[in-house]
N, C-alpha and C. Protein backbone atom coordinates (compact mmCIF):
# COMPACT_ATOMS: atom_id res chain seq x y z
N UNK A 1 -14.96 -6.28 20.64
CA UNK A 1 -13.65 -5.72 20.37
C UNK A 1 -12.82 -5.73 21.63
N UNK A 2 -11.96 -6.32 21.55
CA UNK A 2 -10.83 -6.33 22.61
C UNK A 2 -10.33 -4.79 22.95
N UNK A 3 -9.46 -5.06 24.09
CA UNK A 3 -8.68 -3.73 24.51
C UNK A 3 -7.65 -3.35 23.46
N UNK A 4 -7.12 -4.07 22.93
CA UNK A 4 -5.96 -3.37 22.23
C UNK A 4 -6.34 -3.58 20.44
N UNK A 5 -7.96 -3.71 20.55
CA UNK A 5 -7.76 -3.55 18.83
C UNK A 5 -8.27 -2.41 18.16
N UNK A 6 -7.16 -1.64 17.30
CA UNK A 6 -7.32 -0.71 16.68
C UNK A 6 -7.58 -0.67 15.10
N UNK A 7 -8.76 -0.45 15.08
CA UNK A 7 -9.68 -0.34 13.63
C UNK A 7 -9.38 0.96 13.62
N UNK A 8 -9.79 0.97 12.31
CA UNK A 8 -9.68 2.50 11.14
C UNK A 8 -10.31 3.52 12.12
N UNK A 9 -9.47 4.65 12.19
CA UNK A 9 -9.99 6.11 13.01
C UNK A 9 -10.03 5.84 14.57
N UNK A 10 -9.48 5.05 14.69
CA UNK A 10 -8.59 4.61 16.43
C UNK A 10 -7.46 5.84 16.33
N UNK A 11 -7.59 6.68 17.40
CA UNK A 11 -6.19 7.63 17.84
C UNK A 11 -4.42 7.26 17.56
N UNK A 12 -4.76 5.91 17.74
CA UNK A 12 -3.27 5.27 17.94
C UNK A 12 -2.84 5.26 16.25
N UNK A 13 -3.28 5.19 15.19
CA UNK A 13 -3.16 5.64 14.18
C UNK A 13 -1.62 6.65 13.99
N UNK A 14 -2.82 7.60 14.90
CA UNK A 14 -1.97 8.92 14.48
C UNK A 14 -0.47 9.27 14.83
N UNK A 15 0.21 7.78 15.14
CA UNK A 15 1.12 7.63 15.64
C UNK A 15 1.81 6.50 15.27
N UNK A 16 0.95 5.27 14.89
CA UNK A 16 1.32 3.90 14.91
C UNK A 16 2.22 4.06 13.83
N UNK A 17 1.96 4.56 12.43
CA UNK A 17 2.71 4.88 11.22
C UNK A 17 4.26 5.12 11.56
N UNK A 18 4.89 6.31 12.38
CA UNK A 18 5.82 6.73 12.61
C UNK A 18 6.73 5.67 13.14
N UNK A 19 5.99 5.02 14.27
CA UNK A 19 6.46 4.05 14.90
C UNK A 19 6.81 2.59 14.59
N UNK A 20 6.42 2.65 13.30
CA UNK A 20 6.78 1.30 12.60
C UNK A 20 7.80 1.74 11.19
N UNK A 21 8.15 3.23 11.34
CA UNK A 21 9.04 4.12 10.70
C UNK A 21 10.78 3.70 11.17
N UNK A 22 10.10 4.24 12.93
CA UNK A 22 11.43 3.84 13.54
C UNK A 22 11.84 2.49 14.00
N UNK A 23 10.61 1.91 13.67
CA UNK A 23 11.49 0.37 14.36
C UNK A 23 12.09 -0.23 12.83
N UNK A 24 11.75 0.41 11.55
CA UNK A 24 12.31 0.14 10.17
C UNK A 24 13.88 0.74 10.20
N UNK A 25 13.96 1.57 10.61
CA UNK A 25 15.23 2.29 10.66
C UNK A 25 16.01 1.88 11.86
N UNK A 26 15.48 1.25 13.11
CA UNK A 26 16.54 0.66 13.80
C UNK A 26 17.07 -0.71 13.01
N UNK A 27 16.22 -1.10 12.59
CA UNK A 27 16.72 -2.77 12.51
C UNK A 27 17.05 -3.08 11.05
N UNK A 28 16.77 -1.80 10.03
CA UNK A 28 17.40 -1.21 9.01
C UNK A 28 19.23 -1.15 9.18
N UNK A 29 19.45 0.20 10.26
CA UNK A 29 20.82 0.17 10.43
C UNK A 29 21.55 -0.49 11.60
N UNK A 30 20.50 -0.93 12.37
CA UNK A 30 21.58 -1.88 13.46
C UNK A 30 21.66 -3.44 13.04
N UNK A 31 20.57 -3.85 12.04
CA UNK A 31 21.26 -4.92 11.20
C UNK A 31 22.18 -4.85 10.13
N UNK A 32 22.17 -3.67 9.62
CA UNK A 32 23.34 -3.59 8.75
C UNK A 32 24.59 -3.69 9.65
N UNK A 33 24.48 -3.06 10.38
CA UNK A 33 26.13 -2.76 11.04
C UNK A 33 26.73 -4.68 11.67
N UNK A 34 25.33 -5.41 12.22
CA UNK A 34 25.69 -6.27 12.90
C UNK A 34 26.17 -7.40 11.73
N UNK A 35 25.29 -6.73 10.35
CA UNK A 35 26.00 -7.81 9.39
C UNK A 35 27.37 -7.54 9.15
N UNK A 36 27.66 -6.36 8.71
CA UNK A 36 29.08 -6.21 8.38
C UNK A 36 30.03 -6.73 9.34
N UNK A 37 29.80 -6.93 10.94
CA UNK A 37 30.98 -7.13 11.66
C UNK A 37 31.13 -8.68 11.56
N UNK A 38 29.79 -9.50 11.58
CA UNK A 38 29.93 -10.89 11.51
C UNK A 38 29.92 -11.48 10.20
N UNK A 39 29.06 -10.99 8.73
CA UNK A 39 29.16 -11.73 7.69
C UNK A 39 29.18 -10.89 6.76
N UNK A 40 30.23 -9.98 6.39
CA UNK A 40 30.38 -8.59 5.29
C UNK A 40 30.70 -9.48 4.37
N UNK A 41 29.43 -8.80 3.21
CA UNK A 41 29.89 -9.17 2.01
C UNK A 41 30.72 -8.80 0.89
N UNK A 42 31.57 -9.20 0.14
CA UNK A 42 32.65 -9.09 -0.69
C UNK A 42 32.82 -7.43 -0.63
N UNK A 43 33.51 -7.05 -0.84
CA UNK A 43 34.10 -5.72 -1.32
C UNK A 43 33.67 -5.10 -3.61
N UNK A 44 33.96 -6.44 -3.61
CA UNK A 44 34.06 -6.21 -5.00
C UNK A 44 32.78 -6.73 -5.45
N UNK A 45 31.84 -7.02 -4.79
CA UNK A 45 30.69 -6.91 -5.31
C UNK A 45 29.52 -5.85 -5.76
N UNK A 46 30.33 -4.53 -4.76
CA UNK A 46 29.60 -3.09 -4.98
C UNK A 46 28.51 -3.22 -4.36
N UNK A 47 27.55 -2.51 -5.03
CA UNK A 47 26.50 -2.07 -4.25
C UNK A 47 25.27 -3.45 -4.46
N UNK A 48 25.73 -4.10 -5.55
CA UNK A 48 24.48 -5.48 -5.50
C UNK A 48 25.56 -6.31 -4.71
N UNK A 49 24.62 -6.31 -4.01
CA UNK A 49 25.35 -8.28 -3.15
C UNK A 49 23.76 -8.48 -1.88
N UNK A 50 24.13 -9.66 -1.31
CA UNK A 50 23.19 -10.37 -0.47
C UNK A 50 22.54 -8.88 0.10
N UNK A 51 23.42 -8.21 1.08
CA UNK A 51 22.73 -7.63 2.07
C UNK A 51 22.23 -6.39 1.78
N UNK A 52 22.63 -5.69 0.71
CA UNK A 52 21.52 -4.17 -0.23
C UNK A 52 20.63 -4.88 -0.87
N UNK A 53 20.53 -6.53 -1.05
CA UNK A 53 19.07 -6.73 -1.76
C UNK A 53 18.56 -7.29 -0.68
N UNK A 54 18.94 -8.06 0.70
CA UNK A 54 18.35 -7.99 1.65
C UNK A 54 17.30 -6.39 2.31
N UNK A 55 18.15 -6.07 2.44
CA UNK A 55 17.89 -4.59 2.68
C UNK A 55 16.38 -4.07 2.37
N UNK A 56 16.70 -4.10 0.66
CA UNK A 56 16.06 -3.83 -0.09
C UNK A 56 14.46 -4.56 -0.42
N UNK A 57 14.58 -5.49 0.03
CA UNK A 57 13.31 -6.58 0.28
C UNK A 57 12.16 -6.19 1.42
N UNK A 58 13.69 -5.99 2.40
CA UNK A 58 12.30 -5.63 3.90
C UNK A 58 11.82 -4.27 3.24
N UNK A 59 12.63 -3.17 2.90
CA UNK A 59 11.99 -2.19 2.78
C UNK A 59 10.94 -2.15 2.13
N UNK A 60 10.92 -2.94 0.74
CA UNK A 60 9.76 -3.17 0.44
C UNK A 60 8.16 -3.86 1.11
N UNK A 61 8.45 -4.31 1.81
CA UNK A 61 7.91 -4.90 2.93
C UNK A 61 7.20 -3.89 4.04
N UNK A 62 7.91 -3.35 4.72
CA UNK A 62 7.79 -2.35 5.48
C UNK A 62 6.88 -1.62 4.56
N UNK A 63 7.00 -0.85 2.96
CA UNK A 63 6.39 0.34 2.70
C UNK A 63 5.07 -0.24 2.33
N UNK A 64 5.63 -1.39 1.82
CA UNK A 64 3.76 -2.08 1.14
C UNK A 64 3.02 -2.30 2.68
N UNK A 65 3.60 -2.44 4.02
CA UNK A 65 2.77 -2.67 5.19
C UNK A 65 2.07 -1.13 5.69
N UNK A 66 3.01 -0.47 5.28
CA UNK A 66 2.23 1.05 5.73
C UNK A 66 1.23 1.36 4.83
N UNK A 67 1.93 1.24 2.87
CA UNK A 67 0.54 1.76 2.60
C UNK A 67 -0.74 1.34 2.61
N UNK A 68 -0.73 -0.23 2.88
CA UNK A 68 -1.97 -0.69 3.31
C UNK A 68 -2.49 -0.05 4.90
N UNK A 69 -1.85 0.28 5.43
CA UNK A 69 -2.26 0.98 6.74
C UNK A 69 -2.96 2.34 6.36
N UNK A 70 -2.38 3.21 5.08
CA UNK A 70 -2.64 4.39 4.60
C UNK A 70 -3.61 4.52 3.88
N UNK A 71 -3.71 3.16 2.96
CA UNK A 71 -5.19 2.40 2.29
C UNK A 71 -6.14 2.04 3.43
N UNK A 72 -5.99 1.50 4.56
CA UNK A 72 -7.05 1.35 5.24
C UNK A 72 -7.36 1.89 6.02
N UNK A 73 -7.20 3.44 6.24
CA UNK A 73 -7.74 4.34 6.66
C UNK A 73 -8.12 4.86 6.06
N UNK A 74 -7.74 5.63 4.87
CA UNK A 74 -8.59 6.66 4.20
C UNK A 74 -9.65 5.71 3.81
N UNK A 75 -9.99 4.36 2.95
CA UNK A 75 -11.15 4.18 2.65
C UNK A 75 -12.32 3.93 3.90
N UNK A 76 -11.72 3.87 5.28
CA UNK A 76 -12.56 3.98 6.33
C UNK A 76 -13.18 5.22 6.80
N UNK A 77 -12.75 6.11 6.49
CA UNK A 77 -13.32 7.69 6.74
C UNK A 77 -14.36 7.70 6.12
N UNK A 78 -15.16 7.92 7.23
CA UNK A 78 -16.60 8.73 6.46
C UNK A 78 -16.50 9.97 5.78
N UNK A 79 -17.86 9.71 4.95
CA UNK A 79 -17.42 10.72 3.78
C UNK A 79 -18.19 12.11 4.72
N UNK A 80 -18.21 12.96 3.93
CA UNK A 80 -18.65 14.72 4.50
C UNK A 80 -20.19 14.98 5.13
N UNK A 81 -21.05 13.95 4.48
CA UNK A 81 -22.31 14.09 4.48
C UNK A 81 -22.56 13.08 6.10
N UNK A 82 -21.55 12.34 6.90
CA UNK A 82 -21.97 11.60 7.82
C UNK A 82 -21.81 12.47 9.00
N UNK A 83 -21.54 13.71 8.89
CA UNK A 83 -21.05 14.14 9.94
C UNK A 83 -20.57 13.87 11.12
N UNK A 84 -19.75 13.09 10.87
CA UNK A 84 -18.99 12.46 11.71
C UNK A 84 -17.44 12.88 11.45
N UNK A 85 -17.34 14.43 11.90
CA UNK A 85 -15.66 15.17 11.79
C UNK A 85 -14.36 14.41 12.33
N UNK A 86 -15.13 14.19 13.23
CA UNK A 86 -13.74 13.71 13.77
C UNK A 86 -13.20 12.42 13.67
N UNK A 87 -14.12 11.46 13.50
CA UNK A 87 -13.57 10.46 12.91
C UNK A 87 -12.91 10.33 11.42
N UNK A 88 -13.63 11.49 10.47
CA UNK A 88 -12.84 11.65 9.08
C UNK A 88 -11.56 12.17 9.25
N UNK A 89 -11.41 13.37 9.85
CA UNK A 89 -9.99 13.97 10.35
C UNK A 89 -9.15 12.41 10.63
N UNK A 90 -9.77 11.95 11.74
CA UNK A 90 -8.72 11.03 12.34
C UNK A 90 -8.33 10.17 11.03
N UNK A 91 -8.89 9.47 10.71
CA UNK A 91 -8.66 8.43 9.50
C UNK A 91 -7.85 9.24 8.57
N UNK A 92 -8.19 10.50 7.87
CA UNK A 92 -7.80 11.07 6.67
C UNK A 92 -5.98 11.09 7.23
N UNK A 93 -6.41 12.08 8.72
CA UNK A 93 -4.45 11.84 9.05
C UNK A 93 -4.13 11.05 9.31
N UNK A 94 -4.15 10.08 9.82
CA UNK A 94 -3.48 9.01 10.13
C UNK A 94 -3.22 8.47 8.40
N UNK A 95 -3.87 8.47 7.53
CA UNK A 95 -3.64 8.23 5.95
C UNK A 95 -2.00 8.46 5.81
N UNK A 96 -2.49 10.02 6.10
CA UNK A 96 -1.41 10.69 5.29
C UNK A 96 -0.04 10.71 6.42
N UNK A 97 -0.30 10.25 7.67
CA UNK A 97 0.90 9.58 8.46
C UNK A 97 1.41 8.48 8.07
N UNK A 98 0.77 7.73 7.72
CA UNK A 98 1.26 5.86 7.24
C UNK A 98 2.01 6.43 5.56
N UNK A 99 1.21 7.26 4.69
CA UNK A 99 1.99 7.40 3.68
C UNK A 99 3.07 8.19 3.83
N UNK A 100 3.12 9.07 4.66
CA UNK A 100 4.35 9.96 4.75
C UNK A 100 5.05 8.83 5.50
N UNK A 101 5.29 8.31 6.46
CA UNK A 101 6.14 6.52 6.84
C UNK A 101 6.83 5.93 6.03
N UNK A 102 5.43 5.49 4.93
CA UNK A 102 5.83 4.72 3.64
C UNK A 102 7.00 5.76 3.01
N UNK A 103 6.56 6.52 2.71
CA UNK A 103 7.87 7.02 1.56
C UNK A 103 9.28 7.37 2.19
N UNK A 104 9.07 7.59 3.94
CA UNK A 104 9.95 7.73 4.60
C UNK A 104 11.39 6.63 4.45
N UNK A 105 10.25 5.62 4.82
CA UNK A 105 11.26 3.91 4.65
C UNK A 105 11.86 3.73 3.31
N UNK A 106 11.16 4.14 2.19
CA UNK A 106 11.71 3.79 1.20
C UNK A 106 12.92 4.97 0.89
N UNK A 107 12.97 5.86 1.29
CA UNK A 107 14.35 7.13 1.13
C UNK A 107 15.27 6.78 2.02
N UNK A 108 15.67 6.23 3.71
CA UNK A 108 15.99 5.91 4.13
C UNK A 108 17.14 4.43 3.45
N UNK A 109 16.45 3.44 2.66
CA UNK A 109 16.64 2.24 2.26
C UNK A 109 16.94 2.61 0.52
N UNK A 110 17.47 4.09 -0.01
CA UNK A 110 17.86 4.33 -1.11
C UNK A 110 19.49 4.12 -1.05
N UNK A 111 20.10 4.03 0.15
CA UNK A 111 21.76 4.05 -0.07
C UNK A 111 21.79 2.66 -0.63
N UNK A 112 21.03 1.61 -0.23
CA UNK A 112 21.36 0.30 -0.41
C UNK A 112 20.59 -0.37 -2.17
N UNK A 113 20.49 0.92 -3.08
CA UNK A 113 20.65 0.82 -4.32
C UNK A 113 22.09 1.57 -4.99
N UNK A 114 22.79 2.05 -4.31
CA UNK A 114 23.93 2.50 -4.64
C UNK A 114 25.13 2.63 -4.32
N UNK A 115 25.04 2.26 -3.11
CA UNK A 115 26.60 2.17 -2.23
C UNK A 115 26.46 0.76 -1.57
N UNK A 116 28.02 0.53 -1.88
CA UNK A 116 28.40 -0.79 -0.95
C UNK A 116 28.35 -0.61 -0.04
N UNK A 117 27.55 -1.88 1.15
CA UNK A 117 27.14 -1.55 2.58
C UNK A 117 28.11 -1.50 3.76
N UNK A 118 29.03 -2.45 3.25
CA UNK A 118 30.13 -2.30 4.73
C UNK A 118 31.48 -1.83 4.34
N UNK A 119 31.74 -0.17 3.58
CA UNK A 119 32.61 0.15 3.22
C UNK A 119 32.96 1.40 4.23
């Protein structure tokens, strides 16, 4: 195992989730903004046009990448009988960090089912 590889119930977990939260939400709204100044789409297209189903794609993307992150921790936790605490803790939260992420990205990426993006 190399230096920087993090398998199920690695510390960095308990963090990595969030952090692929915020790099969804920078490049979420600093690509929106950079689209609107160089290639805004129609006005009268409303809330469906290229860049809310662009939008709408990565996010999907992003949440299906966490919950597999959230899937592959919890099924890596040992179960109760291995006594092995702290590695279940670690895995179980880090779970429920990648899913709390996941649902994060997808609430974040709800304006771009209903509002036009560069209005």
């Amino acid at each position: 195992m190399g230096a920087f590889s993090f398998g199920p119930g690695h510390p960095a977990h308990l963090v990595l989730g969030l952090v692929v939260w915020i790099l969804w939400f920078v490049l979420l709204y600093g690509g929106l903004s950079v689209a609107c100044a160089l290639v805004p789409p129609e006005s009268s297209q409303g809330a469906w046009n290229w860049l809310n189903g662009t939008m709408l794609v990565l996010a999907l993307v992003f949440a299906g990448g966490l919950l597999m992150g959230a899937w592959s921790n919890w099924r890596h936790a040992p179960s109760a009988d291995d006594g092995k605490d702290r590695q279940r803790f670690l895995c179980r939260t880090a779970a429920a960090v990648y899913l709390f992420a996941a649902l994060a990205s997808l609430a974040i990426s709800l304006p771009a089912l209903l509002l036009p993006p560069c209005t």
